[in-house]
PDB file of N, CA and C in Angstrom:
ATOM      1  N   UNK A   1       0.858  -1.205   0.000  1.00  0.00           N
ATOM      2  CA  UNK A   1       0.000   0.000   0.000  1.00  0.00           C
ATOM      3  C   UNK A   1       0.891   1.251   0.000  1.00  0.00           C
ATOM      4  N   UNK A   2       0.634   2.276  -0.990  1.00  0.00           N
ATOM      5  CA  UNK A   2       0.894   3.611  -0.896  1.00  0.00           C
ATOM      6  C   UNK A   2       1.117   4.443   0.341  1.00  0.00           C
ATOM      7  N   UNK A   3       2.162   4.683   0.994  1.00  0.00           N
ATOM      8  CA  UNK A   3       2.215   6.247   1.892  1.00  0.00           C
ATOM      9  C   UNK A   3       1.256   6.818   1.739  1.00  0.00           C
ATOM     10  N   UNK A   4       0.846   7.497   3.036  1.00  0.00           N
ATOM     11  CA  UNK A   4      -0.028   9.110   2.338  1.00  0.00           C
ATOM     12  C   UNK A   4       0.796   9.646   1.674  1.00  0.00           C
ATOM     13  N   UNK A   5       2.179   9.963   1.896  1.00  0.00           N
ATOM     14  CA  UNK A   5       2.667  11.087   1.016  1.00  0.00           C
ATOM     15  C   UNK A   5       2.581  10.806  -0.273  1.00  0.00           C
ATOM     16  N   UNK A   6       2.605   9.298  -0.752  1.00  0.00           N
ATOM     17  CA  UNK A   6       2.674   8.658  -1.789  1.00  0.00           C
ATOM     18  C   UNK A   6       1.506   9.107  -2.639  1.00  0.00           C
ATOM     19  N   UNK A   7       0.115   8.938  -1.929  1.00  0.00           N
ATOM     20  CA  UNK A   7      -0.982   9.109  -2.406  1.00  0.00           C
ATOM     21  C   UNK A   7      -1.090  10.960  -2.552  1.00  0.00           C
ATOM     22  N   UNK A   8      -0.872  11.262  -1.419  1.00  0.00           N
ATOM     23  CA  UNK A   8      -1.102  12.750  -1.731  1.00  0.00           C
ATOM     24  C   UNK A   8      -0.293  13.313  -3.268  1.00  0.00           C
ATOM     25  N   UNK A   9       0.882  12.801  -3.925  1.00  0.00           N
ATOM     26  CA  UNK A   9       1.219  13.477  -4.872  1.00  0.00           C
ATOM     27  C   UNK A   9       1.230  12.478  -5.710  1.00  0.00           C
ATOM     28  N   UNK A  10       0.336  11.929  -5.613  1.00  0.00           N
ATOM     29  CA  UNK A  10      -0.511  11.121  -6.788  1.00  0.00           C
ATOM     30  C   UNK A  10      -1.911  12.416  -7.250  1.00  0.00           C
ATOM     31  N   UNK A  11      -2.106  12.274  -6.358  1.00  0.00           N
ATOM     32  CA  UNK A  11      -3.362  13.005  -6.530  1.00  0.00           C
ATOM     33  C   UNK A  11      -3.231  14.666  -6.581  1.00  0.00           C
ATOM     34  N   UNK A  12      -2.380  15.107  -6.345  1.00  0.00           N
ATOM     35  CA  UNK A  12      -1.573  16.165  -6.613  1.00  0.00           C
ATOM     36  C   UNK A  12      -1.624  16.274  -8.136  1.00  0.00           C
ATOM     37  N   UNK A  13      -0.931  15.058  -8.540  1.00  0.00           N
ATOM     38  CA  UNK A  13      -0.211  14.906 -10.130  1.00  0.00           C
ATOM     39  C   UNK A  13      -1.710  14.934 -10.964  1.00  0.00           C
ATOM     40  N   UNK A  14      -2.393  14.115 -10.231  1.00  0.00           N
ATOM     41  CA  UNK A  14      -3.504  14.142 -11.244  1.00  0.00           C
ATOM     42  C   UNK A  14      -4.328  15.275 -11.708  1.00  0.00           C
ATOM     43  N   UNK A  15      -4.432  15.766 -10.463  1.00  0.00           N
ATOM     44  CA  UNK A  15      -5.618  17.348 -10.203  1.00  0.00           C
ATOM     45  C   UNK A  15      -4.647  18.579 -11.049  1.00  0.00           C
ATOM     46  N   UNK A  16      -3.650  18.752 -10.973  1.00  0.00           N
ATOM     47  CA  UNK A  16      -2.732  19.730 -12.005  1.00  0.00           C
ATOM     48  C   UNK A  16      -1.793  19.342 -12.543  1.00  0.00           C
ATOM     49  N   UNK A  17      -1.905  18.058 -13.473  1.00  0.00           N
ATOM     50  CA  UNK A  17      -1.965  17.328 -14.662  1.00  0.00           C
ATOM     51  C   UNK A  17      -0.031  17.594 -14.604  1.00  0.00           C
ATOM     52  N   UNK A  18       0.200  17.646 -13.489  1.00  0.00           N
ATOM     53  CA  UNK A  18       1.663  17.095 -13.422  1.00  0.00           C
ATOM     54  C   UNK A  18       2.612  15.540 -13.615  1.00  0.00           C
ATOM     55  N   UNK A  19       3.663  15.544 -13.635  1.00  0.00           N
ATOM     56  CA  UNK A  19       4.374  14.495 -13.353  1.00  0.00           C
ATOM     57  C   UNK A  19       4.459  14.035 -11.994  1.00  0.00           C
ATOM     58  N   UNK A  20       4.290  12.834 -11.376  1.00  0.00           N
ATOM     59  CA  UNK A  20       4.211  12.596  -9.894  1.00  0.00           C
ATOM     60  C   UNK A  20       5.877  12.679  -9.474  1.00  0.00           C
ATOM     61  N   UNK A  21       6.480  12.475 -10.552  1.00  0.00           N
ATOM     62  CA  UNK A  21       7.883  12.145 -10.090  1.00  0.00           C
ATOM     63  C   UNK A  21       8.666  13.667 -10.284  1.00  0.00           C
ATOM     64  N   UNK A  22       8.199  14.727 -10.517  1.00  0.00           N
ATOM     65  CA  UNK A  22       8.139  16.391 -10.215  1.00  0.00           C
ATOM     66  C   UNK A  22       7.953  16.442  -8.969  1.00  0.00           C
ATOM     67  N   UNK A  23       7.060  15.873  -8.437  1.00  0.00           N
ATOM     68  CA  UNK A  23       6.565  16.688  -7.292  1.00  0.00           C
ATOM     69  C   UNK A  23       7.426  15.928  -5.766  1.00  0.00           C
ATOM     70  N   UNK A  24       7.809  16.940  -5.080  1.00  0.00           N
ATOM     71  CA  UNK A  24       8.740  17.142  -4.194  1.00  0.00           C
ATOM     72  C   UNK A  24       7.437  16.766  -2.299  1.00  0.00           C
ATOM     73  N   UNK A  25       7.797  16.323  -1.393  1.00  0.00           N
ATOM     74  CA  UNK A  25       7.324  17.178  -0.091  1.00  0.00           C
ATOM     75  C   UNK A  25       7.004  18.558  -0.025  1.00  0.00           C
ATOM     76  N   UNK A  26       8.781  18.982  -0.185  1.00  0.00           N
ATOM     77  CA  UNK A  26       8.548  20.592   0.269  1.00  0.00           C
ATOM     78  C   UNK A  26       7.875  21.366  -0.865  1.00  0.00           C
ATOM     79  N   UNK A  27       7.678  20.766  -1.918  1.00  0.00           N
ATOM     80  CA  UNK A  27       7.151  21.986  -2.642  1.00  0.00           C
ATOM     81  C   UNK A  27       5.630  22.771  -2.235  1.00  0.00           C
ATOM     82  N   UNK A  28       5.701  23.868  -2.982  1.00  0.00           N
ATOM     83  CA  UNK A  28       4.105  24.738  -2.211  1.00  0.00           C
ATOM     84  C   UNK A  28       3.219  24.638  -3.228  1.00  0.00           C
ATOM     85  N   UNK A  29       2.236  24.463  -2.923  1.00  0.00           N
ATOM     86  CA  UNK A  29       1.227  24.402  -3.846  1.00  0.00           C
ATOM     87  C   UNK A  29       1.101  25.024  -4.957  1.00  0.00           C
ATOM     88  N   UNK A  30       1.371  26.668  -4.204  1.00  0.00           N
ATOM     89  CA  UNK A  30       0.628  27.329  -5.735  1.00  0.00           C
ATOM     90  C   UNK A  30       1.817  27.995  -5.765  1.00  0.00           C
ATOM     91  N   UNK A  31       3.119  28.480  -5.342  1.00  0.00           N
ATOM     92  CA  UNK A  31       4.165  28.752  -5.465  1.00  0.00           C
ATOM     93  C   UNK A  31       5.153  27.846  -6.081  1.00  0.00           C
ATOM     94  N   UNK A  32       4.912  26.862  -5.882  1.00  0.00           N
ATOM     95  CA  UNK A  32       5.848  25.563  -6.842  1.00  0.00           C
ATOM     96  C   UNK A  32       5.210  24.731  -8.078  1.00  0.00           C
ATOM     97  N   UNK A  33       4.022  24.759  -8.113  1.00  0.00           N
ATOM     98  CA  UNK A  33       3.525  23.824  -8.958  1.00  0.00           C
ATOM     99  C   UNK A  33       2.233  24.574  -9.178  1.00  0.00           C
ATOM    100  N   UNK A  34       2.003  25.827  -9.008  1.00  0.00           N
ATOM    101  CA  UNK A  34       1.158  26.479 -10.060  1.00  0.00           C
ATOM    102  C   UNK A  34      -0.608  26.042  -9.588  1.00  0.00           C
ATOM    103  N   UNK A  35      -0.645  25.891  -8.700  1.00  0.00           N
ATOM    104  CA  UNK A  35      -2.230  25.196  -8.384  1.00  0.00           C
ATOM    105  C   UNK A  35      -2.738  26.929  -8.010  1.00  0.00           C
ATOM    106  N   UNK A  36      -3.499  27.052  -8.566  1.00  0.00           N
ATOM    107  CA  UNK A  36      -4.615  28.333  -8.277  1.00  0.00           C
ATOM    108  C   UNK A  36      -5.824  27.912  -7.459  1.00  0.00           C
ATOM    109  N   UNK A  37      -6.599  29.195  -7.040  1.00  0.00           N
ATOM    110  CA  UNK A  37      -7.576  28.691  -5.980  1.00  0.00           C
ATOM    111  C   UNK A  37      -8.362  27.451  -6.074  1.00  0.00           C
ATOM    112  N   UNK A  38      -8.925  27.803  -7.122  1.00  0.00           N
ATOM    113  CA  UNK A  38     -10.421  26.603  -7.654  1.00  0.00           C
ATOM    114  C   UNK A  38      -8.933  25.292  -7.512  1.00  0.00           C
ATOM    115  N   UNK A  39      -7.980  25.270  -8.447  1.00  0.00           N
ATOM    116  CA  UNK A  39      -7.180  23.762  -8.027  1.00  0.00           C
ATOM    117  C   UNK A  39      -7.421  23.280  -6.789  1.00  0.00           C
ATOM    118  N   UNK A  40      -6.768  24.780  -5.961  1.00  0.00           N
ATOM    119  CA  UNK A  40      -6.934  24.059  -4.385  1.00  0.00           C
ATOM    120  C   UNK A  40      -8.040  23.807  -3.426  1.00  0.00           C
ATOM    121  N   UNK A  41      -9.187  23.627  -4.169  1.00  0.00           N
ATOM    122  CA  UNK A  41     -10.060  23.490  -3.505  1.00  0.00           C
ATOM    123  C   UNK A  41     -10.528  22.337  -4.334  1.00  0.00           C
ATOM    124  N   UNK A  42     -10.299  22.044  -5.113  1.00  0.00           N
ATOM    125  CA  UNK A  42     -10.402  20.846  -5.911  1.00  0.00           C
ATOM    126  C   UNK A  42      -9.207  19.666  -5.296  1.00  0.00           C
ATOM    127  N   UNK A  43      -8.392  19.610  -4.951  1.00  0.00           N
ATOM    128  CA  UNK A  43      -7.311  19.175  -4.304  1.00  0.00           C
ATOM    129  C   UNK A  43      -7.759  18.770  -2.959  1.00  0.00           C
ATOM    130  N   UNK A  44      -8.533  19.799  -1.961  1.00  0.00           N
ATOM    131  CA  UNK A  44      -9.193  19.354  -0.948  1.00  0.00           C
ATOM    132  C   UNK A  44      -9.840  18.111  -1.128  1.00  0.00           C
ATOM    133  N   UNK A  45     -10.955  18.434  -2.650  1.00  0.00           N
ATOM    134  CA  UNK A  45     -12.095  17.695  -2.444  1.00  0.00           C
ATOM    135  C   UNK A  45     -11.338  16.208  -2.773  1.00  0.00           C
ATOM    136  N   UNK A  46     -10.654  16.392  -3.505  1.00  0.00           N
ATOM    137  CA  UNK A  46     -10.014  15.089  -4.181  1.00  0.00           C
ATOM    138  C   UNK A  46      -9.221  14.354  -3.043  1.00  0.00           C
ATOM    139  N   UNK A  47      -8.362  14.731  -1.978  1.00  0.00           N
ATOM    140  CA  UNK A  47      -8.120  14.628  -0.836  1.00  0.00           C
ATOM    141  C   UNK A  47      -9.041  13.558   0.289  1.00  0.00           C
ATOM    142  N   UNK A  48     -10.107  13.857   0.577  1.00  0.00           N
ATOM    143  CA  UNK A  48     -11.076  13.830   0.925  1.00  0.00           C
ATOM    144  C   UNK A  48     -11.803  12.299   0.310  1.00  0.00           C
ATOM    145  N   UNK A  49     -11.697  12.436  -0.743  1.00  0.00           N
ATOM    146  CA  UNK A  49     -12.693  11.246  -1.590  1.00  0.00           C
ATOM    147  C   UNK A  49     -11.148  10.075  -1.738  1.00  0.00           C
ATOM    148  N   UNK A  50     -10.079  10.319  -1.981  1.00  0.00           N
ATOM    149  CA  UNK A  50      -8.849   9.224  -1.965  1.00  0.00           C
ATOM    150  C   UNK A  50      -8.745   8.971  -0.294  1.00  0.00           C
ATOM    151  N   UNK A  51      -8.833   9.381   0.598  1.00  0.00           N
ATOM    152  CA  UNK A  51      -8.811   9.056   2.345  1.00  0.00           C
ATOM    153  C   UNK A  51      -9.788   9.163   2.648  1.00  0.00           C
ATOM    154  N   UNK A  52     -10.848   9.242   2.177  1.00  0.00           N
ATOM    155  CA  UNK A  52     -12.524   8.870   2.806  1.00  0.00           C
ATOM    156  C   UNK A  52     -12.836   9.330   4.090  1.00  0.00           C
ATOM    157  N   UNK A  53     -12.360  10.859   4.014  1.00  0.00           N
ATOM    158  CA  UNK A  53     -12.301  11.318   5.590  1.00  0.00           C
ATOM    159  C   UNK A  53     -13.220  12.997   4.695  1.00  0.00           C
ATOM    160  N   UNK A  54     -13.283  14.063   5.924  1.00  0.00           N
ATOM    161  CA  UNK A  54     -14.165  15.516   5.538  1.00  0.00           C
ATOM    162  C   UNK A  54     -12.636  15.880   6.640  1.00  0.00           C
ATOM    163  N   UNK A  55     -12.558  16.931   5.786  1.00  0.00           N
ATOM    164  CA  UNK A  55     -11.850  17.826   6.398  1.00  0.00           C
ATOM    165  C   UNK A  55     -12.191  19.587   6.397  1.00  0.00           C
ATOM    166  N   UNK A  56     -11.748  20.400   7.385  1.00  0.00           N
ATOM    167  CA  UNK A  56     -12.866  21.499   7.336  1.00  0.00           C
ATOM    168  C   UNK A  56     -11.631  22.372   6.000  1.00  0.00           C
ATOM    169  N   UNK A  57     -12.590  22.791   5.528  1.00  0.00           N
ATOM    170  CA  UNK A  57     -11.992  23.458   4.141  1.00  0.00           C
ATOM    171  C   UNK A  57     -11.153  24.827   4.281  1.00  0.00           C
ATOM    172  N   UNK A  58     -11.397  25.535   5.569  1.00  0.00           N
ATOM    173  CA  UNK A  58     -10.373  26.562   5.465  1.00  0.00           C
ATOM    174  C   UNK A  58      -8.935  26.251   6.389  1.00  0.00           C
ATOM    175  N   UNK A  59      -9.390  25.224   6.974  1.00  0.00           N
ATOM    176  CA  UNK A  59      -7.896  24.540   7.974  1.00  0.00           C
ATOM    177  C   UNK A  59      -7.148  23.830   6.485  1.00  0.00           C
ATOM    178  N   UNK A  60      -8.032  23.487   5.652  1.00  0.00           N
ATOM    179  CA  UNK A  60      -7.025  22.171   4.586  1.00  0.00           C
ATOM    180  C   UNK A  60      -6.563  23.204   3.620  1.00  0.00           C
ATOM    181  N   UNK A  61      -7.099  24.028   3.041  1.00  0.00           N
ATOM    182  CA  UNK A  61      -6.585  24.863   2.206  1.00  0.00           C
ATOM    183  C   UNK A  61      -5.593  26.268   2.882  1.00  0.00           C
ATOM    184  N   UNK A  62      -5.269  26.243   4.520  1.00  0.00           N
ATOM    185  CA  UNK A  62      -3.899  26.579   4.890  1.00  0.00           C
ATOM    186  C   UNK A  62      -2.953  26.252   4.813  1.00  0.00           C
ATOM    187  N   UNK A  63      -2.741  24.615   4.460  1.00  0.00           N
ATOM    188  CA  UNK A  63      -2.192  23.939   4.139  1.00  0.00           C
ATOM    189  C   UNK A  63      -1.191  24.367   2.964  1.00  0.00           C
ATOM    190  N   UNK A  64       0.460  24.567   3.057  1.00  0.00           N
ATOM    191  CA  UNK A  64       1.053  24.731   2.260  1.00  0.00           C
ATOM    192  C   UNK A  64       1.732  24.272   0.913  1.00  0.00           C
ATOM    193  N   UNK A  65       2.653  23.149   1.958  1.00  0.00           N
ATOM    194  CA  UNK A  65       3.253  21.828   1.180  1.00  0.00           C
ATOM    195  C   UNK A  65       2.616  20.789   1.278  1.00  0.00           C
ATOM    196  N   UNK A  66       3.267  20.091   0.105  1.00  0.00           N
ATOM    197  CA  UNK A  66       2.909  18.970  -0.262  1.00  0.00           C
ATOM    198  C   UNK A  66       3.461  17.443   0.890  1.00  0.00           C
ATOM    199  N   UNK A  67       3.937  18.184   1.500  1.00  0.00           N
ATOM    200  CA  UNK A  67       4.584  17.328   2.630  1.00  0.00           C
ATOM    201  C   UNK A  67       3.348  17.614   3.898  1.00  0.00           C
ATOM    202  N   UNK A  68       3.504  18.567   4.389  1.00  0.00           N
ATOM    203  CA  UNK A  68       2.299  19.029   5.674  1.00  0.00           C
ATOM    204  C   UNK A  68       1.049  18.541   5.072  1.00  0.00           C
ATOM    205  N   UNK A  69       0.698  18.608   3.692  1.00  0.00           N
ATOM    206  CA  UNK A  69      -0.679  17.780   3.357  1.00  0.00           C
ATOM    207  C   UNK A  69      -1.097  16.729   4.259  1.00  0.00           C
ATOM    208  N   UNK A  70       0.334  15.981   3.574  1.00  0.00           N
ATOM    209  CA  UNK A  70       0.558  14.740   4.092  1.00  0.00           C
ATOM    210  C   UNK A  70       0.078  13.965   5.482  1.00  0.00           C
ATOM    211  N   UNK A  71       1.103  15.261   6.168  1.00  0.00           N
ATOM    212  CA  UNK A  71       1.100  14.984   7.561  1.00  0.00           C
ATOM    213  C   UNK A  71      -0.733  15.295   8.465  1.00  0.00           C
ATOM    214  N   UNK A  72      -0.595  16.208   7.707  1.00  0.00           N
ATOM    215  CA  UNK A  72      -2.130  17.083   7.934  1.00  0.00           C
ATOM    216  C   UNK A  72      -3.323  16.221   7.750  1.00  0.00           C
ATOM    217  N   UNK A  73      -3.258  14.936   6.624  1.00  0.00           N
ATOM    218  CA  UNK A  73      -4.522  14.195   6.096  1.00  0.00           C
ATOM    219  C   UNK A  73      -4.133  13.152   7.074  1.00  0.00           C
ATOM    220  N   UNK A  74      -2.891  12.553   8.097  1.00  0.00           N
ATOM    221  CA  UNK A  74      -2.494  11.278   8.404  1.00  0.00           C
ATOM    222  C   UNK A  74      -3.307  12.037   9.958  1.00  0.00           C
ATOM    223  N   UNK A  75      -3.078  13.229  10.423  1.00  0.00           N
ATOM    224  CA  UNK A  75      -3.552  13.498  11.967  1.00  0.00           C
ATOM    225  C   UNK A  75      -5.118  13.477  11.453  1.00  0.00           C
ATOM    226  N   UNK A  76      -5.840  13.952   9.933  1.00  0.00           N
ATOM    227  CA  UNK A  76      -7.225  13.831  10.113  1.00  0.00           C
ATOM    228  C   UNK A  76      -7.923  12.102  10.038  1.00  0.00           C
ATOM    229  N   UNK A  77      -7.272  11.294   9.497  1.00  0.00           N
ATOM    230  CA  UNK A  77      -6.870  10.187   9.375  1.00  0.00           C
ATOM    231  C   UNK A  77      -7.439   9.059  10.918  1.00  0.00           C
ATOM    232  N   UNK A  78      -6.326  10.352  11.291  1.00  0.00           N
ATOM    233  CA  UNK A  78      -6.289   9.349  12.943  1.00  0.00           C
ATOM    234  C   UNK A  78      -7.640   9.777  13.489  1.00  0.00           C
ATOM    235  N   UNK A  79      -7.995  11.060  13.269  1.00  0.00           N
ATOM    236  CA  UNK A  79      -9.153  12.109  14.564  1.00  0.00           C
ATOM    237  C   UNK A  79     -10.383  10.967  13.683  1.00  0.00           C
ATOM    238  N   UNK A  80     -10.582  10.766  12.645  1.00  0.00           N
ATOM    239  CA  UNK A  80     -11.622  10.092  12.290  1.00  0.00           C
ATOM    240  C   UNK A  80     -11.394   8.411  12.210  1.00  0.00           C
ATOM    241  N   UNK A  81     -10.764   8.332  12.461  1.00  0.00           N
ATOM    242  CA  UNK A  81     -10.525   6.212  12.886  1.00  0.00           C
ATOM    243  C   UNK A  81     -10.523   5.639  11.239  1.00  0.00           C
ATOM    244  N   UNK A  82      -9.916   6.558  10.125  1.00  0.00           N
ATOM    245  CA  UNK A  82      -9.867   6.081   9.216  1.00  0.00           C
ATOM    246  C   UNK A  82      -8.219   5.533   8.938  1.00  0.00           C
ATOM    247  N   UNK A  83      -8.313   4.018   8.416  1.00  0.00           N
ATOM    248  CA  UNK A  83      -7.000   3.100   8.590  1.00  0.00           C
ATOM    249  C   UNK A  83      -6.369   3.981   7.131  1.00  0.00           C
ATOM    250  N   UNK A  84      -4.597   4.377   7.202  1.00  0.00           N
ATOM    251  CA  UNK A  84      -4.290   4.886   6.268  1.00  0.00           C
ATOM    252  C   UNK A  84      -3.122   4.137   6.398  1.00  0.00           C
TER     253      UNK A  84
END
C-alpha cells in the first residue's frame, strides 16, 4: 500500500496534470507547482474522496506543502478512525 505522502502526490499529479515524479514534499502548492484557488479546492475535495475522511476546508486549504498535506490528512486520518 501507498504512503499518504505517496498518495497525496498522486493526486496532486492528477488534479494539475503534473508528473508525480516532479513533485517534491517541500514543494508549495501554488508557489511551486502552479495550483490556483479553484485547483486548491479541488485538491481538498479530491483529498477527501482518496482518504474517505471531511476535512474542514479553510484549515485544509492553509495547508502549504505537499509534505504538511501529508502529515495534515495522516492526523485527520487518525481524529476520524480512518485506517491509512
Amino acid at each position: 500500500m501507498a504512503s499518504v505522502q505517496d498518495r497525496v502526490i498522486e493526486v496532486t499529479a492528477r488534479v494539475l496534470q503534473l508528473d508525480a515524479g516532479d513533485i517534491k514534499p517541500e514543494n508549495n502548492f501554488s508557489a511551486d507547482l502552479g495550483a490556483e484557488s479553484v485547483q486548491s479546492i479541488e485538491l481538498v475535495a479530491m483529498f477527501e474522496e482518496e482518504f474517505g475522511i471531511e476535512m474542514e476546508e479553510d484549515a485544509a486549504l492553509a495547508v502549504t506543502t505537499v509534505g504538511s498535506a501529508a502529515e495534515f490528512i495522516e492526523g485527520i486520518c487518525k481524529e476520524q478512525g480512518v485506517e491509512v
